[in-house]
N, C-alpha and C. Protein backbone atom coordinates (compact mmCIF):
# COMPACT_ATOMS: atom_id res chain seq x y z
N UNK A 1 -0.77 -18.66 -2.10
CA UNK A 1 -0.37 -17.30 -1.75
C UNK A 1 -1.07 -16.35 -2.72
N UNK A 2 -1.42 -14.95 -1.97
CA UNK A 2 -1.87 -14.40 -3.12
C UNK A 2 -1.59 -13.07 -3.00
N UNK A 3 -1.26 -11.92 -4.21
CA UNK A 3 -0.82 -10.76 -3.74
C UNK A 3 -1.84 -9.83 -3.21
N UNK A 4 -1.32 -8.68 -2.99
CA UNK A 4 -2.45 -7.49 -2.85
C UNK A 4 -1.86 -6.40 -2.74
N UNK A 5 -2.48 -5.17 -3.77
CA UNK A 5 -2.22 -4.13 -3.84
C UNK A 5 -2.70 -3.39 -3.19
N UNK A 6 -1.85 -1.86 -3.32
CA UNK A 6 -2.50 -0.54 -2.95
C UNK A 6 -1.53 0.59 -3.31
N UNK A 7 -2.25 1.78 -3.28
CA UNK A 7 -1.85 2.80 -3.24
C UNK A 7 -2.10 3.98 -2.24
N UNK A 8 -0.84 5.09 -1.88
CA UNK A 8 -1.77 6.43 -1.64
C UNK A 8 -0.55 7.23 -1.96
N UNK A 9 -1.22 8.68 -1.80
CA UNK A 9 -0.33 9.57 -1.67
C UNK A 9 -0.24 10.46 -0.97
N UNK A 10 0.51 11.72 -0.30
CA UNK A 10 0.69 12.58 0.56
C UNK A 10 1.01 14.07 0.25
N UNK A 11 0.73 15.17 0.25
CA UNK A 11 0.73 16.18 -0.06
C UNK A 11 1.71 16.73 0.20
N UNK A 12 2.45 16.29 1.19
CA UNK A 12 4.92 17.00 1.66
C UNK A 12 5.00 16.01 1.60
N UNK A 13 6.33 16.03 1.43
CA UNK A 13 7.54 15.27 2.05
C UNK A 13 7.71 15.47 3.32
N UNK A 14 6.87 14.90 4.81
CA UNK A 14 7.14 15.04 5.88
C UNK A 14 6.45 13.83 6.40
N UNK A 15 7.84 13.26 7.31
CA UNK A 15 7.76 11.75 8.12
C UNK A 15 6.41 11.66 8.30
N UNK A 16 5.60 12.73 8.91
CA UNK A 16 4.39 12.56 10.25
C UNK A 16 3.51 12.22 9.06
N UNK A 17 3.26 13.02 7.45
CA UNK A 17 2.38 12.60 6.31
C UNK A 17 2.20 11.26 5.58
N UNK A 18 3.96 10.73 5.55
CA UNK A 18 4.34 9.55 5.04
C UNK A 18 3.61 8.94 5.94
N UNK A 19 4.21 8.61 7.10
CA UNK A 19 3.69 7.75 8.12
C UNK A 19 1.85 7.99 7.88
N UNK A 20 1.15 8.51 8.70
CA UNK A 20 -0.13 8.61 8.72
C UNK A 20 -0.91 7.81 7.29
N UNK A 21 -0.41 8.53 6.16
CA UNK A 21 -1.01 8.12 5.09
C UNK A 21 -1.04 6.01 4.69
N UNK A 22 0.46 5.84 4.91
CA UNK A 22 0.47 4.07 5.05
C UNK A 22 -0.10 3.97 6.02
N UNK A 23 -0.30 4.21 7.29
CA UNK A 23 -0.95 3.17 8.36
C UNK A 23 -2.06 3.13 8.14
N UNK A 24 -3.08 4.63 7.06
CA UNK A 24 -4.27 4.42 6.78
C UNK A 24 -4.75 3.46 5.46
N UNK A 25 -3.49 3.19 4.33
CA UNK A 25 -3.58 2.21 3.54
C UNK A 25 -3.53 0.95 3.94
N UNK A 26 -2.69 0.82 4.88
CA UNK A 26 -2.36 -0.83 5.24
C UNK A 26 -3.68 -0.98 6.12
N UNK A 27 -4.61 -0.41 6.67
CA UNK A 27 -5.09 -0.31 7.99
C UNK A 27 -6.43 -0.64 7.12
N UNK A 28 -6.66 0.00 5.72
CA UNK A 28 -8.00 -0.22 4.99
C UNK A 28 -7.40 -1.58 4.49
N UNK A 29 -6.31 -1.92 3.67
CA UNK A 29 -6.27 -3.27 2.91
C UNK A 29 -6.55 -4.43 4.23
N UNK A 30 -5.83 -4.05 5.08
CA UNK A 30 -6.93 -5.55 5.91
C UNK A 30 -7.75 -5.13 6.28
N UNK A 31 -8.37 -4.07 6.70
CA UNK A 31 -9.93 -4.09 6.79
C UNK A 31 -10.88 -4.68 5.85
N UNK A 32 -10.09 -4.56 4.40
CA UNK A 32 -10.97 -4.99 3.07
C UNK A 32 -10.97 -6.01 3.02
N UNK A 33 -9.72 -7.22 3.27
CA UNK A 33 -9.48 -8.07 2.91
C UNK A 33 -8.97 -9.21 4.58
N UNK A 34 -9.95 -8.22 5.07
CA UNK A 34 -9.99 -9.33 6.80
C UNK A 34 -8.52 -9.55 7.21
N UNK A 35 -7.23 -8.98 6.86
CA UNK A 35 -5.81 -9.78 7.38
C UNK A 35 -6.09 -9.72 8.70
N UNK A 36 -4.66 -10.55 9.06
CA UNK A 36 -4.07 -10.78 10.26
C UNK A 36 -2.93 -10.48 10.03
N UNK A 37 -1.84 -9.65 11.06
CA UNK A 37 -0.73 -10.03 10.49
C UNK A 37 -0.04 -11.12 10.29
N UNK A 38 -0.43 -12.25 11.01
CA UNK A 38 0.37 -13.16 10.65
C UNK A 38 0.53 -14.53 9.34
N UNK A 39 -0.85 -13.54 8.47
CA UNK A 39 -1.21 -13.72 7.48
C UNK A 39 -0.19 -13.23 6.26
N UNK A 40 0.46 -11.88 6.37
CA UNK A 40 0.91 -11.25 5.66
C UNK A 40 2.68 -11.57 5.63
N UNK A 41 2.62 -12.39 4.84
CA UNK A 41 4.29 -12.87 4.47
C UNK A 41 5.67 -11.70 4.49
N UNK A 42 5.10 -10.72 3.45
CA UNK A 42 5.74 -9.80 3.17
C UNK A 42 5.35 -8.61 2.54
N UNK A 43 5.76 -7.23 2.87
CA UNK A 43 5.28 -5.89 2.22
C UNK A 43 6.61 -5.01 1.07
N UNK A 44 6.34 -5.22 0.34
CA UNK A 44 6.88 -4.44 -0.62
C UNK A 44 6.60 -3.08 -1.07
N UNK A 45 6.91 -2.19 0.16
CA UNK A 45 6.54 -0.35 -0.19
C UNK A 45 7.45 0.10 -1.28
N UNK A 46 6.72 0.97 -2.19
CA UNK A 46 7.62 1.83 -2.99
C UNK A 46 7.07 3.45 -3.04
N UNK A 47 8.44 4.40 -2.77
CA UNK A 47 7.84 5.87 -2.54
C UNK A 47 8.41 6.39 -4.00
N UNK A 48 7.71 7.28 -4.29
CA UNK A 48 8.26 8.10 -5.65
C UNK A 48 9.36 8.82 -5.28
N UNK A 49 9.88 8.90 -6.03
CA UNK A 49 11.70 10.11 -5.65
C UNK A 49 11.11 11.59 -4.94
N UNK A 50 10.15 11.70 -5.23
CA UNK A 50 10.15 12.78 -4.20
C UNK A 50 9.63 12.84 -2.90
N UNK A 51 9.75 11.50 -2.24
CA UNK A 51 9.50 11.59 -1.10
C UNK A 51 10.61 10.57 -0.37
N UNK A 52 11.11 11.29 0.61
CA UNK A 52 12.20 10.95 1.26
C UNK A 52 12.90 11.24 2.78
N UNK A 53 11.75 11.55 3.32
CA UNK A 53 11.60 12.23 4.93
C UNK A 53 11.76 10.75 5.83
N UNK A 54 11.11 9.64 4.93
CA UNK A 54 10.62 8.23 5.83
C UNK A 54 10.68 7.16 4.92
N UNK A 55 10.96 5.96 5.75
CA UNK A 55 10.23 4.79 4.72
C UNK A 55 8.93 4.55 5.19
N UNK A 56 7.90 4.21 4.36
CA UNK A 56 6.79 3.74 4.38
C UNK A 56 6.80 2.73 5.19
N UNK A 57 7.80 1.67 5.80
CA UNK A 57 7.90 0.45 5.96
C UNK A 57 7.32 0.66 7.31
N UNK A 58 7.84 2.20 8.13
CA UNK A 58 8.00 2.40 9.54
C UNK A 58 6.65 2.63 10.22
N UNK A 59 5.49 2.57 8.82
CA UNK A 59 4.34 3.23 9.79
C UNK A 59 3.80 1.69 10.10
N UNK A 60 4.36 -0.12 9.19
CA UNK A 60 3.68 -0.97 9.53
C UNK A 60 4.25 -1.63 10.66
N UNK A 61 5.53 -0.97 11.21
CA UNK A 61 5.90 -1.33 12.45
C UNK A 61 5.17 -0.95 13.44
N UNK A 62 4.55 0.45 12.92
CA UNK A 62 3.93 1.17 14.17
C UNK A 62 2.59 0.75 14.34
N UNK A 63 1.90 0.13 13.37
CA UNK A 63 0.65 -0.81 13.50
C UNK A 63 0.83 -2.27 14.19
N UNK A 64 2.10 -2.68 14.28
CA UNK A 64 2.47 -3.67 15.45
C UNK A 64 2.78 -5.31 14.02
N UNK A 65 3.60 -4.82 13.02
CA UNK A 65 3.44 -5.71 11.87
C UNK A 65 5.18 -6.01 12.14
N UNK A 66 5.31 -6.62 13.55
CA UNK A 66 6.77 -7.01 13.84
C UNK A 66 7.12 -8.18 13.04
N UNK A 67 6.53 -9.65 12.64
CA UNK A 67 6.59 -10.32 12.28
C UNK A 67 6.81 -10.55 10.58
N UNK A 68 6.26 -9.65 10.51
CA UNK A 68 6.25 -9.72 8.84
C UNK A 68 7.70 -8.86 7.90
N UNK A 69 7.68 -9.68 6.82
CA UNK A 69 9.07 -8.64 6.74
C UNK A 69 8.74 -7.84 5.31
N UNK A 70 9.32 -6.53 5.79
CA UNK A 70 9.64 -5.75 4.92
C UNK A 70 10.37 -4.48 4.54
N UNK A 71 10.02 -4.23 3.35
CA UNK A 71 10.97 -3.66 2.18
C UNK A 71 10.96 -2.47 1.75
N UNK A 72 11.90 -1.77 1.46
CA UNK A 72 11.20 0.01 0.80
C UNK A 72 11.87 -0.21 -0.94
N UNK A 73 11.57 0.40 -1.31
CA UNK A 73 12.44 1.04 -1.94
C UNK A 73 11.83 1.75 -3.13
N UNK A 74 13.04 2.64 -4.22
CA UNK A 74 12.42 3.72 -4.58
C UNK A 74 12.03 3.34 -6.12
N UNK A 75 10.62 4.04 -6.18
CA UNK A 75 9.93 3.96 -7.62
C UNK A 75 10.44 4.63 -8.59
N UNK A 76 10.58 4.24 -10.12
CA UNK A 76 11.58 4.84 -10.79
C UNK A 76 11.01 6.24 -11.11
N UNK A 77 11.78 7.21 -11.52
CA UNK A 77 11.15 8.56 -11.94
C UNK A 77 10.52 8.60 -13.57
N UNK A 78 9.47 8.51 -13.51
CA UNK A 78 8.98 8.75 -14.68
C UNK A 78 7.87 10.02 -15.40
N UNK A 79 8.63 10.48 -16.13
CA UNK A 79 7.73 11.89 -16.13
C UNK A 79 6.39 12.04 -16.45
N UNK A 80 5.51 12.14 -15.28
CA UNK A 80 4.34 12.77 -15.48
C UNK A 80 3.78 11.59 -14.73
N UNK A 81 4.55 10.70 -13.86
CA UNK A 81 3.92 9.77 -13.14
C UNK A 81 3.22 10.82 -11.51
N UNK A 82 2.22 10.04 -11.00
CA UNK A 82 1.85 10.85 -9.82
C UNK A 82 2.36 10.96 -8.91
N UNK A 83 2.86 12.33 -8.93
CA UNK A 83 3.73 12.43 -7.85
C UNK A 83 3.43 12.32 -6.14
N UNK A 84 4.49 12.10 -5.16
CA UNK A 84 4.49 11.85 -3.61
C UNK A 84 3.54 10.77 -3.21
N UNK A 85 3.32 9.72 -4.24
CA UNK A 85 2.81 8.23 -3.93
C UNK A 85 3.57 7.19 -3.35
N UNK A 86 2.88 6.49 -2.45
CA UNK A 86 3.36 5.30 -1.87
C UNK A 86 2.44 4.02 -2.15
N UNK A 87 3.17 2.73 -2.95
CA UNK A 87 2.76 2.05 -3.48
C UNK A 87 3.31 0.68 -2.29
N UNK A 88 2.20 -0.07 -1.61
CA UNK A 88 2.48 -1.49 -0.94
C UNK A 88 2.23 -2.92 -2.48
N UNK A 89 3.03 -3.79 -1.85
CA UNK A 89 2.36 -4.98 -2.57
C UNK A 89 2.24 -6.16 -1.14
N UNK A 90 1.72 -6.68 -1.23
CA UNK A 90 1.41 -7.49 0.24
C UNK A 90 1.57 -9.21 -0.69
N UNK A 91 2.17 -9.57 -0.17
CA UNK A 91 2.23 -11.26 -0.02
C UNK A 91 1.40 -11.79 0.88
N UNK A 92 0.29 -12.82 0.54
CA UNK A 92 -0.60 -12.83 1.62
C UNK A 92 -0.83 -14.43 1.72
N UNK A 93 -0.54 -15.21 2.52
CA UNK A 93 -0.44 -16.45 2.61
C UNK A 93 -1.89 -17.28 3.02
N UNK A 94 -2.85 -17.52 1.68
CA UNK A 94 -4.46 -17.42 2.23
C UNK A 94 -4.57 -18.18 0.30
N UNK A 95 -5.34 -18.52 1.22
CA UNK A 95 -6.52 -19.52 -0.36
C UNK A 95 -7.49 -18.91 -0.59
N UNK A 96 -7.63 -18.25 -1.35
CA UNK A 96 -8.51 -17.45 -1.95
C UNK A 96 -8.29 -16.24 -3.24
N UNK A 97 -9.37 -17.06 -3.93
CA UNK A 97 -8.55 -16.60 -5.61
C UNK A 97 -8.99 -15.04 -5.32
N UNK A 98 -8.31 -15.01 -6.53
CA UNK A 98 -8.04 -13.41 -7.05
C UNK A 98 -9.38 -12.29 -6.91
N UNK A 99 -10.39 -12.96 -7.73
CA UNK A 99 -11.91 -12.01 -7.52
C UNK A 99 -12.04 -11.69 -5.89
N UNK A 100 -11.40 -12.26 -5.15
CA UNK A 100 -12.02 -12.06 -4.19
C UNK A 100 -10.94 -10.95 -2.94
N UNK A 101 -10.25 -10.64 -3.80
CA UNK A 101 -8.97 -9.68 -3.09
C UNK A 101 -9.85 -8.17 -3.47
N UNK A 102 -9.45 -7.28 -2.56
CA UNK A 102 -9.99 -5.60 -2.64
C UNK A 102 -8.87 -5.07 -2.48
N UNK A 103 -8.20 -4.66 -3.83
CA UNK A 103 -7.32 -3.49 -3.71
C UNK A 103 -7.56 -2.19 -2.99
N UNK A 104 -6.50 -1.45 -2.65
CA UNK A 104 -6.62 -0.40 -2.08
C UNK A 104 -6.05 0.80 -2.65
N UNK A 105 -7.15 1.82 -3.16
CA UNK A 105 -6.30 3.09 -4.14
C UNK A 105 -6.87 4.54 -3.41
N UNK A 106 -6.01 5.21 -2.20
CA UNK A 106 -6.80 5.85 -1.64
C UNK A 106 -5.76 7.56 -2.18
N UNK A 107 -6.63 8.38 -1.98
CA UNK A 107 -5.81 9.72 -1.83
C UNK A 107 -5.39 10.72 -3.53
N UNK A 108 -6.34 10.14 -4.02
CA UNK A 108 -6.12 10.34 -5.83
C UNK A 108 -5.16 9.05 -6.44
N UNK A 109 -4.37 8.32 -5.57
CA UNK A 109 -4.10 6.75 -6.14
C UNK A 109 -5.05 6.18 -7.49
N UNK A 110 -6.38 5.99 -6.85
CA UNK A 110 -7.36 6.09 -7.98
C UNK A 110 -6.69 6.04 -9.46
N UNK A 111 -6.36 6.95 -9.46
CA UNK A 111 -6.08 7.05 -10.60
C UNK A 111 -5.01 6.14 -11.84
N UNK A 112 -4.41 5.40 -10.69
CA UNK A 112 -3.33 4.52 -10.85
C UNK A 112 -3.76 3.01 -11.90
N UNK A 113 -5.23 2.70 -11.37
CA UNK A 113 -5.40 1.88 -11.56
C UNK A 113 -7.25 1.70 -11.27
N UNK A 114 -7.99 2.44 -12.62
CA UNK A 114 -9.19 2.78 -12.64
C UNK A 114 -9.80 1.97 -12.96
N UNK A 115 -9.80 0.51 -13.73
CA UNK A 115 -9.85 -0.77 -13.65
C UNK A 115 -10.28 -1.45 -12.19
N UNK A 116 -9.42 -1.18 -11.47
CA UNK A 116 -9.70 -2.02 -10.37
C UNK A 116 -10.62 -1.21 -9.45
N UNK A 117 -10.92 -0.06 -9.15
CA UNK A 117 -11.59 0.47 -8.90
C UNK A 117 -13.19 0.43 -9.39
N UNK A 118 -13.02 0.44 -10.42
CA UNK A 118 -14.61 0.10 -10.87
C UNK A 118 -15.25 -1.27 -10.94
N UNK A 119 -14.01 -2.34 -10.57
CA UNK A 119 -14.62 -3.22 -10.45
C UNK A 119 -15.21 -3.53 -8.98
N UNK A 120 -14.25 -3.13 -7.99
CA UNK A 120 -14.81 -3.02 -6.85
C UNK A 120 -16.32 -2.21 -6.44
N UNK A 121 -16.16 -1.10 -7.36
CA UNK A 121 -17.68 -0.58 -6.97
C UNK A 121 -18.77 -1.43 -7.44
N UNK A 122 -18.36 -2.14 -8.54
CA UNK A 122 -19.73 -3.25 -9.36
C UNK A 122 -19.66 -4.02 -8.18
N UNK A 123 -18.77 -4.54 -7.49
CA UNK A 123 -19.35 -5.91 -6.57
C UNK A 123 -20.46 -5.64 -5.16
């Protein structure tokens, strides 16, 4: 099994932003990383406290991710963390080590985790 990250974020607090913004994260992490859903064990979304219109969970229903199960819940408040982000972790049931996973940091996410980002541009 192996995990996989991502990030994004959204500019309101409004369902139609939440939504749009995950279906375009989840929609790049398997594009990056070839899924299937029936590859994907489980999704672990987390929204920052200031976003609260939606769960993130609802836009991977709406990509047709009936099978897979998942989770919301809320990221702790920490001051000066980036605000109106939505953070997935994906359980991904696949043999294939770690170098070879492509995180996903879209929308100033980036910034979350600039490490992984630059390693992806070297490959």
């Amino acid at each position: 099994m192996i995990a996989i990250r991502g990030a994004t974020t959204v500019e309101r607090d409004r369902a139609d932003d939440i939504r749009a913004a995950t279906r375009e994260l989840l929609a790049e992490l398997a594009r990056k990383n070839d899924l299937t859903e029936e590859e994907i064990v489980s999704a672990l979304f987390t929204a920052t406290p200031d976003l609260t219109a939606c769960f993130p969970a609802a836009a991977a229903r709406e990509l047709g991710w009936t099978s897979t199960a998942l989770m919301c819940a809320a990221e702790i408040a920490v001051r000066g963390a980036l605000p109106r982000c939505i953070r997935v972790l994906l359980h991904v049931e696949r043999a294939r080590t770690e170098n070879q996973v492509q995180h996903v940091y879209l929308r100033g996410a980036e910034a979350l985790r600039p490490d992984l980002i630059e390693e992806e541009e070297r490959q």
